[in-house]
N, C-alpha and C. Protein backbone atom coordinates (compact mmCIF):
# COMPACT_ATOMS: atom_id res chain seq x y z
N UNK A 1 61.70 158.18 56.69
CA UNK A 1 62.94 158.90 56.58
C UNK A 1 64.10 157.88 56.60
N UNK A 2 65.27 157.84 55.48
CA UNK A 2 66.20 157.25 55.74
C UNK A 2 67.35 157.86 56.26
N UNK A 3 68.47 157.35 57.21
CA UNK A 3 69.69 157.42 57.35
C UNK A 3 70.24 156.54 57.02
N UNK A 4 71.12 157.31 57.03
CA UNK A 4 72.51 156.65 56.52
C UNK A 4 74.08 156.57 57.23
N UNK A 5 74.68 155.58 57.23
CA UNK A 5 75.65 155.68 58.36
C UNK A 5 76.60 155.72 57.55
N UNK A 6 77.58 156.48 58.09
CA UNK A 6 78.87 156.90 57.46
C UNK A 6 80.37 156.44 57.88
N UNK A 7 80.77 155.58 57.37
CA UNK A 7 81.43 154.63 58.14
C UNK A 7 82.93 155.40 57.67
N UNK A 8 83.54 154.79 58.34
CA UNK A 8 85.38 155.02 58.28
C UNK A 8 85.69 154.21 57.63
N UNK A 9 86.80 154.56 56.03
CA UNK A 9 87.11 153.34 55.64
C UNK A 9 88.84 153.92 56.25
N UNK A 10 89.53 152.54 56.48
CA UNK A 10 90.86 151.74 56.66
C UNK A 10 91.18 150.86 55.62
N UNK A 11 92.68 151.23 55.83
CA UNK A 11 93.16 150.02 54.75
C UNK A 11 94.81 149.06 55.59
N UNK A 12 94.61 148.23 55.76
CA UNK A 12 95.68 147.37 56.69
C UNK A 12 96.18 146.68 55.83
N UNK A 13 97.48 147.33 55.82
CA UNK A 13 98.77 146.68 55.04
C UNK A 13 99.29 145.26 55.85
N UNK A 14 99.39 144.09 55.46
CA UNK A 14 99.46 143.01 56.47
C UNK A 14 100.66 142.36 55.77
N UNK A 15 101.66 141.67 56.73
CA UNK A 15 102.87 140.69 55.58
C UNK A 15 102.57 139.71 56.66
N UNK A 16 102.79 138.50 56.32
CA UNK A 16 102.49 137.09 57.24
C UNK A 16 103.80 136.00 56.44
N UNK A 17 103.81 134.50 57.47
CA UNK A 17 104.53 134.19 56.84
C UNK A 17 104.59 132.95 55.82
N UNK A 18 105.54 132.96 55.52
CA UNK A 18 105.41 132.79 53.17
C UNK A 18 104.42 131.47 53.41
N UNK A 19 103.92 131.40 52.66
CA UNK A 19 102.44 130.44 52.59
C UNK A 19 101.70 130.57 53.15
N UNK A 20 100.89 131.44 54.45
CA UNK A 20 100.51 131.69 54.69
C UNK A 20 98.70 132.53 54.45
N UNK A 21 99.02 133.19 53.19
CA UNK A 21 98.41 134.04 52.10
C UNK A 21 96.86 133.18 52.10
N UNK A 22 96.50 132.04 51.57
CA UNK A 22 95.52 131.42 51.52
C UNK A 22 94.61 131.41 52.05
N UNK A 23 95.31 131.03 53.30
CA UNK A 23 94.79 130.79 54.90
C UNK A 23 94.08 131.85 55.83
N UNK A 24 95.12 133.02 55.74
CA UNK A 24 94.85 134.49 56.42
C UNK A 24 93.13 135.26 55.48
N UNK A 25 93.71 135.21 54.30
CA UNK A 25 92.72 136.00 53.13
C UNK A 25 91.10 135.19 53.41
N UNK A 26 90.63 133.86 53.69
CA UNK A 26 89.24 133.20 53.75
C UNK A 26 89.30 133.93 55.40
N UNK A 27 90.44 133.76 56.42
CA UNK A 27 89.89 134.02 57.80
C UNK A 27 89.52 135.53 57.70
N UNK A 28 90.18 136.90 57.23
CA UNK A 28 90.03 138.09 56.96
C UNK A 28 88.97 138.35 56.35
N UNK A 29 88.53 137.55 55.48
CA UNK A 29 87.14 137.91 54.66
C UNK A 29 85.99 137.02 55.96
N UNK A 30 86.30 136.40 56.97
CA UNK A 30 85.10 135.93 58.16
C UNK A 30 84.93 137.64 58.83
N UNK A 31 85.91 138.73 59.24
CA UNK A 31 85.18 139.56 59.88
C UNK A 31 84.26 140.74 59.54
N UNK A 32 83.45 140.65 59.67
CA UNK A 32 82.33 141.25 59.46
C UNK A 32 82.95 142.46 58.86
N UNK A 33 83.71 143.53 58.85
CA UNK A 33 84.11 144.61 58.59
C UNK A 33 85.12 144.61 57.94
N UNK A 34 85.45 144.12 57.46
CA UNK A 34 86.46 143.58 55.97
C UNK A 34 85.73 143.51 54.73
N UNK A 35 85.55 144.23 54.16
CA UNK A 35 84.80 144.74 52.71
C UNK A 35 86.06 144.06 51.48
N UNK A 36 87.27 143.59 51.73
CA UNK A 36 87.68 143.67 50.48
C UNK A 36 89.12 143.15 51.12
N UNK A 37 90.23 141.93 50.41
CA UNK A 37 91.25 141.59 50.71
C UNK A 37 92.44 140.93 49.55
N UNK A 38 92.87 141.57 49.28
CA UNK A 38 93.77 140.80 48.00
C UNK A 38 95.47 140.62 48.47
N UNK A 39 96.05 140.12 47.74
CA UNK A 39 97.41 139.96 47.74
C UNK A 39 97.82 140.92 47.06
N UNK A 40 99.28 141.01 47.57
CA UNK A 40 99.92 142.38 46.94
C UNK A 40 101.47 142.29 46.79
N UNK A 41 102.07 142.81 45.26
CA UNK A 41 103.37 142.38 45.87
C UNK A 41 104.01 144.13 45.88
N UNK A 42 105.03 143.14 46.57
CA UNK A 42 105.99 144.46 46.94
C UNK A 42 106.57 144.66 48.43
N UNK A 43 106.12 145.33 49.38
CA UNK A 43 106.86 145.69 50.83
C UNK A 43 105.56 144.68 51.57
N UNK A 44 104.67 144.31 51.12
CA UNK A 44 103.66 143.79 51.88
C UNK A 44 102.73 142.46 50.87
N UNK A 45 102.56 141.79 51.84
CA UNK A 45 102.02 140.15 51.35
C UNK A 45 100.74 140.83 51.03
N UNK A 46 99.79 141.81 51.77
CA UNK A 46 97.93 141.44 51.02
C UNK A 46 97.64 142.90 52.09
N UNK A 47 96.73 143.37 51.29
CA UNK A 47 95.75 144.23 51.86
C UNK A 47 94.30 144.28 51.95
N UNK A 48 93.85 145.04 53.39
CA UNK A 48 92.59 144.44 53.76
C UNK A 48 92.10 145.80 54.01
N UNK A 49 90.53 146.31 53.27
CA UNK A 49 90.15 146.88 53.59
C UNK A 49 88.89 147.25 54.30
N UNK A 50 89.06 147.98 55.48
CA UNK A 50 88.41 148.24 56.86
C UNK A 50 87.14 148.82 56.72
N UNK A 51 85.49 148.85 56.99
CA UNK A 51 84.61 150.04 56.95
C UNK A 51 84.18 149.97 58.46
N UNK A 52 84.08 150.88 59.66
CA UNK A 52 83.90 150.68 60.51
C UNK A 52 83.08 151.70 61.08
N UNK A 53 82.52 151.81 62.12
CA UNK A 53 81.77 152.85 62.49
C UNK A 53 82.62 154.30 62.90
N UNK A 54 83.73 153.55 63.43
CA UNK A 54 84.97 155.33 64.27
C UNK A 54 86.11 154.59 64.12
N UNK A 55 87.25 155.73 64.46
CA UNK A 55 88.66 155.50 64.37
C UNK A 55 88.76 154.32 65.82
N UNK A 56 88.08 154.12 66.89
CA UNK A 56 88.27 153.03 67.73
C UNK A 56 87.94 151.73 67.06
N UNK A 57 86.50 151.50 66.66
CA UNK A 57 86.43 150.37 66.07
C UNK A 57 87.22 149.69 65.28
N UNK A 58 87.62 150.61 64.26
CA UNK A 58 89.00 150.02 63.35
C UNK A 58 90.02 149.69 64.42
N UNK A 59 90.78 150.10 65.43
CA UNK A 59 91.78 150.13 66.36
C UNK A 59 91.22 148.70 66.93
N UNK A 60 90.06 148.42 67.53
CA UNK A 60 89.72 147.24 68.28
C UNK A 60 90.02 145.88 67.30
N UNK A 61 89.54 146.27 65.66
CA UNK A 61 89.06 145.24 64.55
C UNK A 61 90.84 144.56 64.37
N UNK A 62 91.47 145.69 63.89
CA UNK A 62 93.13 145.20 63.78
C UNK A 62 93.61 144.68 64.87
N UNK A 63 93.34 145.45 66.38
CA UNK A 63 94.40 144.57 67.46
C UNK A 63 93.61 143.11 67.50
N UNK A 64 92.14 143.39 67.67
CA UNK A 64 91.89 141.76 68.66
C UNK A 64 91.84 140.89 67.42
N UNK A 65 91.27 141.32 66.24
CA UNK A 65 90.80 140.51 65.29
C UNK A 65 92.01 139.81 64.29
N UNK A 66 92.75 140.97 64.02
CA UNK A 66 93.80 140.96 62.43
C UNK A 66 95.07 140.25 63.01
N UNK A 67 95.47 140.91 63.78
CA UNK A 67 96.46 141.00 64.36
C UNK A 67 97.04 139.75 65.49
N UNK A 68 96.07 139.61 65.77
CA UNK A 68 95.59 137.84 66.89
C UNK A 68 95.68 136.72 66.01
N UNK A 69 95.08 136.48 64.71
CA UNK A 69 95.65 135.75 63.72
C UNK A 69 97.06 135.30 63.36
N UNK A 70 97.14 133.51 63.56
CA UNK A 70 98.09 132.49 63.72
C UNK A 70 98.91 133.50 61.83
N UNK A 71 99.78 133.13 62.34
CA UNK A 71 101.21 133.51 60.99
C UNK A 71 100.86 135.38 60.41
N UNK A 72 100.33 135.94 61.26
CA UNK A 72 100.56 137.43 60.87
C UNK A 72 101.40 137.95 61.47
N UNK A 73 102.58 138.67 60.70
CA UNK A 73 104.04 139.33 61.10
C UNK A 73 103.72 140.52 61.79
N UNK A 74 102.77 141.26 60.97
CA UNK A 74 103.25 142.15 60.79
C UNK A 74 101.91 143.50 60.20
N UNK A 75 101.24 144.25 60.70
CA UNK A 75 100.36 145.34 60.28
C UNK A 75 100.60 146.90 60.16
N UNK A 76 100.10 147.35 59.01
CA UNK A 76 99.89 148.98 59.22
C UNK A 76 98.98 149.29 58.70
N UNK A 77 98.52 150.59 59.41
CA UNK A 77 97.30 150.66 59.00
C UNK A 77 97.22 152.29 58.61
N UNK A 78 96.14 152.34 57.39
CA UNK A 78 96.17 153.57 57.29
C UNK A 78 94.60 153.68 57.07
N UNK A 79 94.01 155.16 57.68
CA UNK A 79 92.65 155.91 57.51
C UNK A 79 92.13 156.59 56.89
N UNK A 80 91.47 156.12 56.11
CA UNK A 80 91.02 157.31 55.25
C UNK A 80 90.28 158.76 55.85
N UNK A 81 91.39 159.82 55.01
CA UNK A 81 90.72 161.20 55.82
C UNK A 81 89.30 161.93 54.91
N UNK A 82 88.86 162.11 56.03
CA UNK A 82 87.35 163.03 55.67
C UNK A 82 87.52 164.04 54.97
N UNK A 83 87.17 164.65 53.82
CA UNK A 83 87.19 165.64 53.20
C UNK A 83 86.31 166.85 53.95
């Protein structure tokens, strides 16, 4: 029998500062639960997207992980809702 786990996706709007971009995007793609990270222009430097087991895990992944990272300004985060 297989299961299957159904994870939470997140998406963390991140701005850091100017040159920065390079540096943040290889360390963001090290945590395990970061499926996906590009640059972005507009109100925000790059977005990173989250798959996690619950709405805590994402909460733990952004404060200790994203957010603890040397030259990041700045995060928001949004959850994708369950249909």
């Amino acid at each position: 029998m297989i299961f299957s786990t159904l994870l939470t996706d997140a998406y963390v709007m991140l701005n850091c500062e100017l040159g920065a971009e390079v540096t943040l995007i290889e360390k963001l793609k090290e945590i395990e639960q970061v499926s996906d990270v590009f640059e972005t222009i507009g109100t925000h430097d790059m977005m990173v997207k989250i798959q996690a087991e619950n709405f805590e895990k994402i909460r733990e992944i952004v404060s200790w992980n994203i957010q603890k990272l040397p030259k990041v300004r700045s995060t928001a985060t949004l959850i994708k809702k369950e249909s």
